[in-house]
Structures are given as structure tokens and as C-alpha cells.
N, C-alpha and C. Protein backbone atom coordinates (compact mmCIF):
# COMPACT_ATOMS: atom_id res chain seq x y z
N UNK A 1 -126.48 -56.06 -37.38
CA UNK A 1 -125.53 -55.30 -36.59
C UNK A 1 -124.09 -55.60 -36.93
N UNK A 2 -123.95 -56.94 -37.79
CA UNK A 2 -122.63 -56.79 -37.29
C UNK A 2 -121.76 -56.11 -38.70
N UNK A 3 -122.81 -55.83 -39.56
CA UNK A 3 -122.38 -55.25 -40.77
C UNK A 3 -121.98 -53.52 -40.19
N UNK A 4 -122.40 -53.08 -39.44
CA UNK A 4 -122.38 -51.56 -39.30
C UNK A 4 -120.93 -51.80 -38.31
N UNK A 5 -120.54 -52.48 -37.47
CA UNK A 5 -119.27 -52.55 -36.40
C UNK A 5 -118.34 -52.68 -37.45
N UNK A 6 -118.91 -53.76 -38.62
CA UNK A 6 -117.69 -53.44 -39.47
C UNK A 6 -117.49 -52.91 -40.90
N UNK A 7 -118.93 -51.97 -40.95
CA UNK A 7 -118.41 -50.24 -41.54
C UNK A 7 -117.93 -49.27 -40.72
N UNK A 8 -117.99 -49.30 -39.53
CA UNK A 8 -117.46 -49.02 -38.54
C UNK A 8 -115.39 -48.82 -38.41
N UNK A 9 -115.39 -49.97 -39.03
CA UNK A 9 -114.01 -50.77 -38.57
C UNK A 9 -112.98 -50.13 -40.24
N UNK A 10 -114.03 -50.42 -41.26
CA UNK A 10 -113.51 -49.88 -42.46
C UNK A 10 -113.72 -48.00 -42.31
N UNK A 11 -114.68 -47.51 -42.10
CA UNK A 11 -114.39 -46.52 -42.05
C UNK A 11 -113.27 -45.90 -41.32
N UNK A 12 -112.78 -46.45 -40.02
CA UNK A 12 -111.61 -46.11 -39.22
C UNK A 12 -110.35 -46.19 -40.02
N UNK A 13 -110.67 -47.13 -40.60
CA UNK A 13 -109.34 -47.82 -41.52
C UNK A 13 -109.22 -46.40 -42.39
N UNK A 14 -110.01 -45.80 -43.42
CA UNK A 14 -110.43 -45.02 -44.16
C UNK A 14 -109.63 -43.72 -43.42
N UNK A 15 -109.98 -43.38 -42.41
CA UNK A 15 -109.69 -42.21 -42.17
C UNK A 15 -108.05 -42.25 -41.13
N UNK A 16 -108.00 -43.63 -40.92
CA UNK A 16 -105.83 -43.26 -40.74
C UNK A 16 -105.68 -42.84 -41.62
N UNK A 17 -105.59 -43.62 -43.16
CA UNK A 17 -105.01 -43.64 -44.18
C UNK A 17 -104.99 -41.84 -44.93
N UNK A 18 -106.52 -41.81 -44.42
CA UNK A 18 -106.29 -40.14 -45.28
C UNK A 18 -105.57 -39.28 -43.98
N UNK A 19 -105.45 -39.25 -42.67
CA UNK A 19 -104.70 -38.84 -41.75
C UNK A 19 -103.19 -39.20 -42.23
N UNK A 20 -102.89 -40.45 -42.91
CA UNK A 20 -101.34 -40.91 -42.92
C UNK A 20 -101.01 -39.83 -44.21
N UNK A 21 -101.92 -39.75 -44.88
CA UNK A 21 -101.99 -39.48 -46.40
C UNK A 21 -101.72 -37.46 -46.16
N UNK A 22 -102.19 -36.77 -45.48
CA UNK A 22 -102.52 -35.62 -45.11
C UNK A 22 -100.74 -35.27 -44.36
N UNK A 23 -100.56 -36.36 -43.24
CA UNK A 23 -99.20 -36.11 -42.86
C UNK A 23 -98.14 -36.31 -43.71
N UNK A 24 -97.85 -37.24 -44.78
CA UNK A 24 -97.42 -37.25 -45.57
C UNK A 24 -97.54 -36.32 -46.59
N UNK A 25 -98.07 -35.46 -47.35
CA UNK A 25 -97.97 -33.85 -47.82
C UNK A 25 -97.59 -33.04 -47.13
N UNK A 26 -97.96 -32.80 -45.72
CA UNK A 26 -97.41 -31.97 -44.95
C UNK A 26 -95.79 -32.06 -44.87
N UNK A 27 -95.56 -33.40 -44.62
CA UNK A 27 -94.16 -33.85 -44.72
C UNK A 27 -93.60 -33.00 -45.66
N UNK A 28 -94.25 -33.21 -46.95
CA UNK A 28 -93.41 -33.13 -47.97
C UNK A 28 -93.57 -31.63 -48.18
N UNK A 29 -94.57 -30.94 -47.99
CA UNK A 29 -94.54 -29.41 -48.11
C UNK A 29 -93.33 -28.98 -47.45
N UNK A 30 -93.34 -29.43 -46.11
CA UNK A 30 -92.38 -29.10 -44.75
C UNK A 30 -90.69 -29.11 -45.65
N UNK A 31 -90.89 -30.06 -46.33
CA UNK A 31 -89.04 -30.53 -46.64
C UNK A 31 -88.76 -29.68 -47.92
N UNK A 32 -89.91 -29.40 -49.03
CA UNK A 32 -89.41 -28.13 -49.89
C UNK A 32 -89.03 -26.63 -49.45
N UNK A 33 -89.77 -26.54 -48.59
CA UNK A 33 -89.88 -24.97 -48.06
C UNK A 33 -88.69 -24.90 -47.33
N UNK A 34 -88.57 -25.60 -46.40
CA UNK A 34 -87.24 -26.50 -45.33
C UNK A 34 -86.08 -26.48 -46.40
N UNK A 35 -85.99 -26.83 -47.32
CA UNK A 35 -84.79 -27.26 -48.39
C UNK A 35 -84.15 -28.70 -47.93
N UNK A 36 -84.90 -29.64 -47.32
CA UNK A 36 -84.15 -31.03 -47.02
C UNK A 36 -84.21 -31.66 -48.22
N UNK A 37 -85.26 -31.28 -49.06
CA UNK A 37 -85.42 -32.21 -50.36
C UNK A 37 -84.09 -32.05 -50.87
N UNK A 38 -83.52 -31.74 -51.00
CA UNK A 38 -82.08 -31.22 -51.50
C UNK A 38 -81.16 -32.66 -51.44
N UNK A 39 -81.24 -32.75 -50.06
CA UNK A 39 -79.64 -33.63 -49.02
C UNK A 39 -80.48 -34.84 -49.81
N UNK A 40 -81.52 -35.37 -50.61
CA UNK A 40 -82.42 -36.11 -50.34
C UNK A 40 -81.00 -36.72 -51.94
N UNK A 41 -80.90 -38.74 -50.99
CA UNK A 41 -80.22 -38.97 -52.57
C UNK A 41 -80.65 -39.20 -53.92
N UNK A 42 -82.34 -39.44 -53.93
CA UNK A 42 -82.72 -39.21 -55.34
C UNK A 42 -82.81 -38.01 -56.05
N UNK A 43 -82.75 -36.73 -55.66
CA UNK A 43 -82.74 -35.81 -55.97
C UNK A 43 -80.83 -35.63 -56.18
N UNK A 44 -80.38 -36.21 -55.19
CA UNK A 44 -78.77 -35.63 -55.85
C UNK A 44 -78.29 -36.42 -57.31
N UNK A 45 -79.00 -37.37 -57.07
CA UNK A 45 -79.06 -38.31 -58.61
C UNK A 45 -79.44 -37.97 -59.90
N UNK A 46 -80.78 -37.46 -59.51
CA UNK A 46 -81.26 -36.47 -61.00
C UNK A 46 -81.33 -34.66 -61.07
N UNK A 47 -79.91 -34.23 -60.19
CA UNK A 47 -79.32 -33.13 -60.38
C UNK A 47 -79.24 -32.90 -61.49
N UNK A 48 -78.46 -33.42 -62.12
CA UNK A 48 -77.36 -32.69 -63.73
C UNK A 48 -78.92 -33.16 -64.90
N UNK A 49 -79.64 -34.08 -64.75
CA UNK A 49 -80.85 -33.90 -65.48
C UNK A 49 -81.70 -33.00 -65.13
N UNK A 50 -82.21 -32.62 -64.31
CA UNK A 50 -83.40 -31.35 -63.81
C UNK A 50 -82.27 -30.06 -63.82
N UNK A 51 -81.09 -29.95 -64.33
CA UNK A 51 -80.26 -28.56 -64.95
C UNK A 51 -80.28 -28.68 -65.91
N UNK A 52 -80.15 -29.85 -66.92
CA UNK A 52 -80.24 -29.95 -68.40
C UNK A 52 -81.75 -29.80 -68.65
N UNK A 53 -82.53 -29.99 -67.91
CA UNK A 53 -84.03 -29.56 -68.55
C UNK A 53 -84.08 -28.31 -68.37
N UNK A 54 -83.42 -27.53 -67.47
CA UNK A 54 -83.86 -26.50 -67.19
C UNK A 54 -82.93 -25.32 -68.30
N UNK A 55 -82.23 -25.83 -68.21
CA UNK A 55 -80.97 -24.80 -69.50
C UNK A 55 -82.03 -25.41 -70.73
N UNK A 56 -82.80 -26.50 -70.88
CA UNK A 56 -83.25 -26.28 -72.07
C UNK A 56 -84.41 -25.72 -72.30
N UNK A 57 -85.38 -25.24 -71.15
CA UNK A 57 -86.40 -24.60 -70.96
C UNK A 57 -85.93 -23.26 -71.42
N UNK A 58 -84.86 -22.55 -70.78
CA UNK A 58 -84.43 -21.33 -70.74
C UNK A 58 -83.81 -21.04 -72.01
N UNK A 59 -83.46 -22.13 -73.07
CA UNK A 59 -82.78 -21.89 -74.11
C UNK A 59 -84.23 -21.91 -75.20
N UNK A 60 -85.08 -22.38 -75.42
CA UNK A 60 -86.75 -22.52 -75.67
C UNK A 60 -87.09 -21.07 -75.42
N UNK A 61 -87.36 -20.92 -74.02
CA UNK A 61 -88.03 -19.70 -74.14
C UNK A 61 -87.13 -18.03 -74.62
N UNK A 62 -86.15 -18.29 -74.67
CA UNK A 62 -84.83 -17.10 -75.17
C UNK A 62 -85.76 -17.25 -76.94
N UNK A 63 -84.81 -18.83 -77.63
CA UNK A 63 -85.66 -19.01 -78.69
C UNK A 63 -87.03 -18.18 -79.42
N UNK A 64 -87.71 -18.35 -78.44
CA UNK A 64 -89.33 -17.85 -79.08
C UNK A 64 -89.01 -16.39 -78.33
N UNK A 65 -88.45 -16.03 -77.44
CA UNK A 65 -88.64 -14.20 -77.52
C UNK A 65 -87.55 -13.53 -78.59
N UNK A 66 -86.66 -14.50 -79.33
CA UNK A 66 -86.07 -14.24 -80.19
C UNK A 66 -86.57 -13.97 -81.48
N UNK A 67 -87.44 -15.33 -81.78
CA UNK A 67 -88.46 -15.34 -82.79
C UNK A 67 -90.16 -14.69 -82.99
N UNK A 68 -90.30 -13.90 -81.94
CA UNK A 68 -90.77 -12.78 -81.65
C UNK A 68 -90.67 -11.51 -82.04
N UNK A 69 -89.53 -11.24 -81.55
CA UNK A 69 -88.79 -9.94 -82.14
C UNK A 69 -88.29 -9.77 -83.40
N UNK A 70 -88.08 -10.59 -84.39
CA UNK A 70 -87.77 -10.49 -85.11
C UNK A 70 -89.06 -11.35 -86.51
N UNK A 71 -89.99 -11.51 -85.95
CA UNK A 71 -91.23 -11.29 -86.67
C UNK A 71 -92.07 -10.08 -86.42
N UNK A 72 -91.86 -9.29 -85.57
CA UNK A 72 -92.23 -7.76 -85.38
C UNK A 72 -91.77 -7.08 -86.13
N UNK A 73 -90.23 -7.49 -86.19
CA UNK A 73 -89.04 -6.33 -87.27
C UNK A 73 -89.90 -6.69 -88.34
N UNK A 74 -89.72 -7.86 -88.94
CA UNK A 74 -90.71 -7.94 -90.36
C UNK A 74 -92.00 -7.34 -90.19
N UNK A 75 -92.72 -7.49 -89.62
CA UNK A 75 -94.06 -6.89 -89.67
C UNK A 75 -93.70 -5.35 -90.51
N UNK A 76 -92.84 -4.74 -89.52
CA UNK A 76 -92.90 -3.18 -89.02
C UNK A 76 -92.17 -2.98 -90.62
N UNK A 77 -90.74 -3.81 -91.04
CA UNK A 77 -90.11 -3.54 -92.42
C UNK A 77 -91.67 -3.88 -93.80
N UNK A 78 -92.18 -4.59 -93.57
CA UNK A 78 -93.14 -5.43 -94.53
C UNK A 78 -93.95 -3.37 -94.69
N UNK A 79 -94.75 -3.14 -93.88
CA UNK A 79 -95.58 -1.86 -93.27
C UNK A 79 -94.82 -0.64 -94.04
N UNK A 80 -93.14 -0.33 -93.97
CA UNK A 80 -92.52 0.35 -94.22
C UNK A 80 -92.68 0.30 -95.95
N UNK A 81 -92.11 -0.94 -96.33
CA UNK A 81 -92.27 -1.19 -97.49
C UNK A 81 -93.46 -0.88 -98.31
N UNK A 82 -94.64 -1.11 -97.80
CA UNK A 82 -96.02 -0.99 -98.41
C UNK A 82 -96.19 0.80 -98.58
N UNK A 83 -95.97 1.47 -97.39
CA UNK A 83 -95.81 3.05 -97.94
C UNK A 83 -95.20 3.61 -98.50
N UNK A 84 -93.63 2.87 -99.15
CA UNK A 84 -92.59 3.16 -99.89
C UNK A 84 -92.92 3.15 -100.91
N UNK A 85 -93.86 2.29 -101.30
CA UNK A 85 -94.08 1.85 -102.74
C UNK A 85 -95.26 2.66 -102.93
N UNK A 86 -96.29 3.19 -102.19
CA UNK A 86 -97.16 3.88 -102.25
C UNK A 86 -96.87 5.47 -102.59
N UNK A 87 -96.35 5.60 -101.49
CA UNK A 87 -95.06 7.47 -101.87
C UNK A 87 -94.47 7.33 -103.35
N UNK A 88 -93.76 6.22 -104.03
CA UNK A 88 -93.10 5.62 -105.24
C UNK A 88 -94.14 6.20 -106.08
N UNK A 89 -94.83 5.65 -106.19
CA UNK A 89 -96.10 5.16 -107.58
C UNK A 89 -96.93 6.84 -107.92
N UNK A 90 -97.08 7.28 -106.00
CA UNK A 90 -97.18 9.23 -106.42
C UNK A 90 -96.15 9.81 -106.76
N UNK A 91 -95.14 9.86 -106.59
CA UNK A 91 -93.80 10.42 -106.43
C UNK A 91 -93.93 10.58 -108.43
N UNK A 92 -93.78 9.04 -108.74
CA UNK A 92 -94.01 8.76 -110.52
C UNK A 92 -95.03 9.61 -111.15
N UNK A 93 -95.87 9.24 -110.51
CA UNK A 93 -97.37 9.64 -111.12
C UNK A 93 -97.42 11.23 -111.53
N UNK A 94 -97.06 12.09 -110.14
CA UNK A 94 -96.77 13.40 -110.00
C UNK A 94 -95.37 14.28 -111.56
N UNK A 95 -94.30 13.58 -111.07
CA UNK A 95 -93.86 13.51 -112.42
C UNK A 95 -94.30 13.28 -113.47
N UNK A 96 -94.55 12.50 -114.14
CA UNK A 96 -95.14 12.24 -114.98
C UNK A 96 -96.04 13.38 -115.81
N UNK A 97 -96.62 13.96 -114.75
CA UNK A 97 -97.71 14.76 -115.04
C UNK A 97 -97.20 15.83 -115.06
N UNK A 98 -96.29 16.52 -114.73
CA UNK A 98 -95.32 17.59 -114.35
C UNK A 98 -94.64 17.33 -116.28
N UNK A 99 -94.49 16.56 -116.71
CA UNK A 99 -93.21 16.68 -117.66
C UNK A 99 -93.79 16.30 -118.90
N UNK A 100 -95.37 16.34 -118.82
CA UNK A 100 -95.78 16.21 -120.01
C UNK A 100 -95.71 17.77 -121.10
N UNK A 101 -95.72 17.48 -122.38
CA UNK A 101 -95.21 18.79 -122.82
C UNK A 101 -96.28 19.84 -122.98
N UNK A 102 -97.40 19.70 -122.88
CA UNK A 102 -98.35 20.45 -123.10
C UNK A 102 -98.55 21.25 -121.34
N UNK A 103 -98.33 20.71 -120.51
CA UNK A 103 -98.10 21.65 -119.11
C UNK A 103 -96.99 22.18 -118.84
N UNK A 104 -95.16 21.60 -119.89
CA UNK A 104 -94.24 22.61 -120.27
C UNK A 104 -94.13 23.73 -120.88
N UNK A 105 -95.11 23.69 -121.84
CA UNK A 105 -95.12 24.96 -122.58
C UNK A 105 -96.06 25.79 -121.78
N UNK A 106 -97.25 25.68 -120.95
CA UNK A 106 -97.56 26.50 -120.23
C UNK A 106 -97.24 27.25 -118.80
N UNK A 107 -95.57 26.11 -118.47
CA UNK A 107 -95.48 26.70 -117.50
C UNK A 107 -94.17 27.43 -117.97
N UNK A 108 -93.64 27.78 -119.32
CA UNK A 108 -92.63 28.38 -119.69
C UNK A 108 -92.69 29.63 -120.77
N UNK A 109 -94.34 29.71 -120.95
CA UNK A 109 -94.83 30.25 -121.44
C UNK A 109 -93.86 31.87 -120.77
N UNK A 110 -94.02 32.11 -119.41
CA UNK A 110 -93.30 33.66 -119.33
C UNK A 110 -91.80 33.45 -119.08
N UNK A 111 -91.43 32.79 -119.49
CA UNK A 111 -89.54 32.82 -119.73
C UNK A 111 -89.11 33.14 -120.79
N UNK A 112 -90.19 33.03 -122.08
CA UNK A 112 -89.32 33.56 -123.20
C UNK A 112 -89.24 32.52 -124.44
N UNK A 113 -88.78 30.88 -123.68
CA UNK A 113 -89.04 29.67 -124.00
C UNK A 113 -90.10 29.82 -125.05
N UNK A 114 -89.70 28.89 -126.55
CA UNK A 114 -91.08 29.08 -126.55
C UNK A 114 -90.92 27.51 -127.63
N UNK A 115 -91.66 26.49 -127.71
CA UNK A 115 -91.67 25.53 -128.85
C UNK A 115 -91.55 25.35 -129.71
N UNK A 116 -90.09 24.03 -130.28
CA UNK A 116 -90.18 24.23 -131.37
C UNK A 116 -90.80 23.46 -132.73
N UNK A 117 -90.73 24.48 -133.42
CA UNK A 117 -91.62 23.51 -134.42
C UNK A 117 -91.52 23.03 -135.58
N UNK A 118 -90.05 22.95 -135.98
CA UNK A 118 -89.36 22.61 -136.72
C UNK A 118 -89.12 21.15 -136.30
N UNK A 119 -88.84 20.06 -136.79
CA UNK A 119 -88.31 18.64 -136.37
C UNK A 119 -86.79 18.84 -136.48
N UNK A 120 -86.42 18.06 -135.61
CA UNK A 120 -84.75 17.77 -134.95
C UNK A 120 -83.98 18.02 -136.55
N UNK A 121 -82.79 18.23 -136.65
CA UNK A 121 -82.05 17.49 -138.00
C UNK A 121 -80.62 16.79 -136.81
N UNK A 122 -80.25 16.03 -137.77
CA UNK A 122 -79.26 15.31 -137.52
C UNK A 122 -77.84 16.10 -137.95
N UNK A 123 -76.75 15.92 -137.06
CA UNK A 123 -75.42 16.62 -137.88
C UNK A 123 -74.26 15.67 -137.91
N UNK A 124 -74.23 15.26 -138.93
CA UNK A 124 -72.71 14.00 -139.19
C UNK A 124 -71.86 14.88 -139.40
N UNK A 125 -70.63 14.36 -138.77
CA UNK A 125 -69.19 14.39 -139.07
C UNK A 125 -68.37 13.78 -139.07
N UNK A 126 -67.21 13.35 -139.78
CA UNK A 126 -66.46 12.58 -140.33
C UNK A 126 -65.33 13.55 -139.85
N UNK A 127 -64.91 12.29 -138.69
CA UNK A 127 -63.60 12.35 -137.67
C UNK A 127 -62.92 11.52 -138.01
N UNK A 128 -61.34 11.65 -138.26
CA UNK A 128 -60.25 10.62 -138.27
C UNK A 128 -60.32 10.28 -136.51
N UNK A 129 -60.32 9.03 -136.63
CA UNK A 129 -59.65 8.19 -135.84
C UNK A 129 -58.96 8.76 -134.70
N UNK A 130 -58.89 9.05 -133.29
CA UNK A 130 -57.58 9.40 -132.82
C UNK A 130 -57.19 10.90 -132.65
N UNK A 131 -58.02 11.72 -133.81
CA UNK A 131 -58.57 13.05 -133.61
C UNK A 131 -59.60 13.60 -132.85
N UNK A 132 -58.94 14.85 -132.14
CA UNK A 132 -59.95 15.86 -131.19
C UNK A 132 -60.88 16.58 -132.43
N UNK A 133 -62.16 16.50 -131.68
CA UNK A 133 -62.79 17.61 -132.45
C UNK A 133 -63.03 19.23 -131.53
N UNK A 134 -62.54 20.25 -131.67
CA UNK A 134 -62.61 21.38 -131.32
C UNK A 134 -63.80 22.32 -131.25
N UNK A 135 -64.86 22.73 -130.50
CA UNK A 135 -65.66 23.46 -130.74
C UNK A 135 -65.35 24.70 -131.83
């Protein structure tokens, strides 16, 4: 018996403490919501530190929505680029195929145009120096 009077005695003990423990949160809920934590002098002490963490939280998260936006711009320029060069390479290709001479002569075939088939000659002339030449 006399072990149970004094589980008895510890359990009582047990349950101030979580009663002291319970009023004490309440306390402290009471004084944030309240704003006493404020007047409180450890808190006026680590003022200008809990603003310097906080300007540096806010300077962090600016940071990364900065570096955000401007890995999107790349994305979106990178994307731009890849169809530029794609439009490019047809754009070439299309030419290309357009200016070969065997689809010139058939598409100039009704103008009159017609190929020649003689090879180029060359025409030298011997200009002084300093002299106009006149058609």
C-alpha cells in the first residue's frame, strides 16, 4: 500500500506541473495576440536583430523571384532561338533550291530569257591613272 499513496503523490505532482505547464502557454499565447510580448525587455534587446533577419529574409526571397524570372526569360529566348534557326536553315534551303540554274531556265523560259552558251570573255582596259572612263 504504501507504494500506490505514493504513485498517488507523484502522479499529483505530474499533473500541477502539466497544469503549470498548460497555464504557462496560455500565458504566452495570451501576450502575443495581446501584443505585451513587445514591452517585454528581451525582446526590445533583440529588436534591430529579428529586423536584420527579417530585411534579410525579404532580400532572399526578392533574390530568388528575381532569379526566377529571369531564368524563364532564358527559357522563352533559348525556345525563340531554336525556331529561328529552324525558319533559317528553310528559309536557306528554299533558296537554294529556287536559284539553282536548271529551275531558272524553266522558270524564264516565257520571258524571252533564254541561256547562254557561250563562256564569259573577259574585257581589259588600260586606264591612265587619275582618268574617268566614259561609257
Amino acid at each position: 500500500m504504501p507504494n500506490s499513496e505514493s504513485q498517488k503523490g507523484n502522479n499529483g505532482m505530474k499533473e500541477e506541473k502539466e497544469t503549470k505547464k498548460k497555464k504557462k502557454g496560455s500565458k504566452r499565447v495570451m501576450s502575443v495576440l495581446g501584443g505585451t510580448f513587445l514591452l517585454r525587455e528581451k525582446f526590445t534587446k533583440q529588436f534591430l536583430f529579428l529586423a536584420y533577419v527579417t530585411l534579410l529574409l525579404m532580400v532572399i526571397i526578392t533574390n530568388t523571384y528575381i532569379a526566377e524570372e529571369k531564368n524563364r526569360e532564358l527559357t522563352r529566348a533559348t525556345k525563340r532561338l531554336n525556331d529561328l534557326q529552324v525558319e533559317y536553315i528553310q528559309v536557306k534551303s528554299a533558296i537554294m533550291e529556287a536559284s539553282k540554274q536548271s529551275v531558272l531556265v524553266t522558270k524564264l523560259q516565257g520571258t524571252g530569257l533564254k541561256e547562254a552558251t557561250e563562256p564569259l570573255k573577259r574585257i581589259n582596259m588600260n586606264v591612265e591613272p587619275g582618268k574617268k572612263v566614259e561609257p
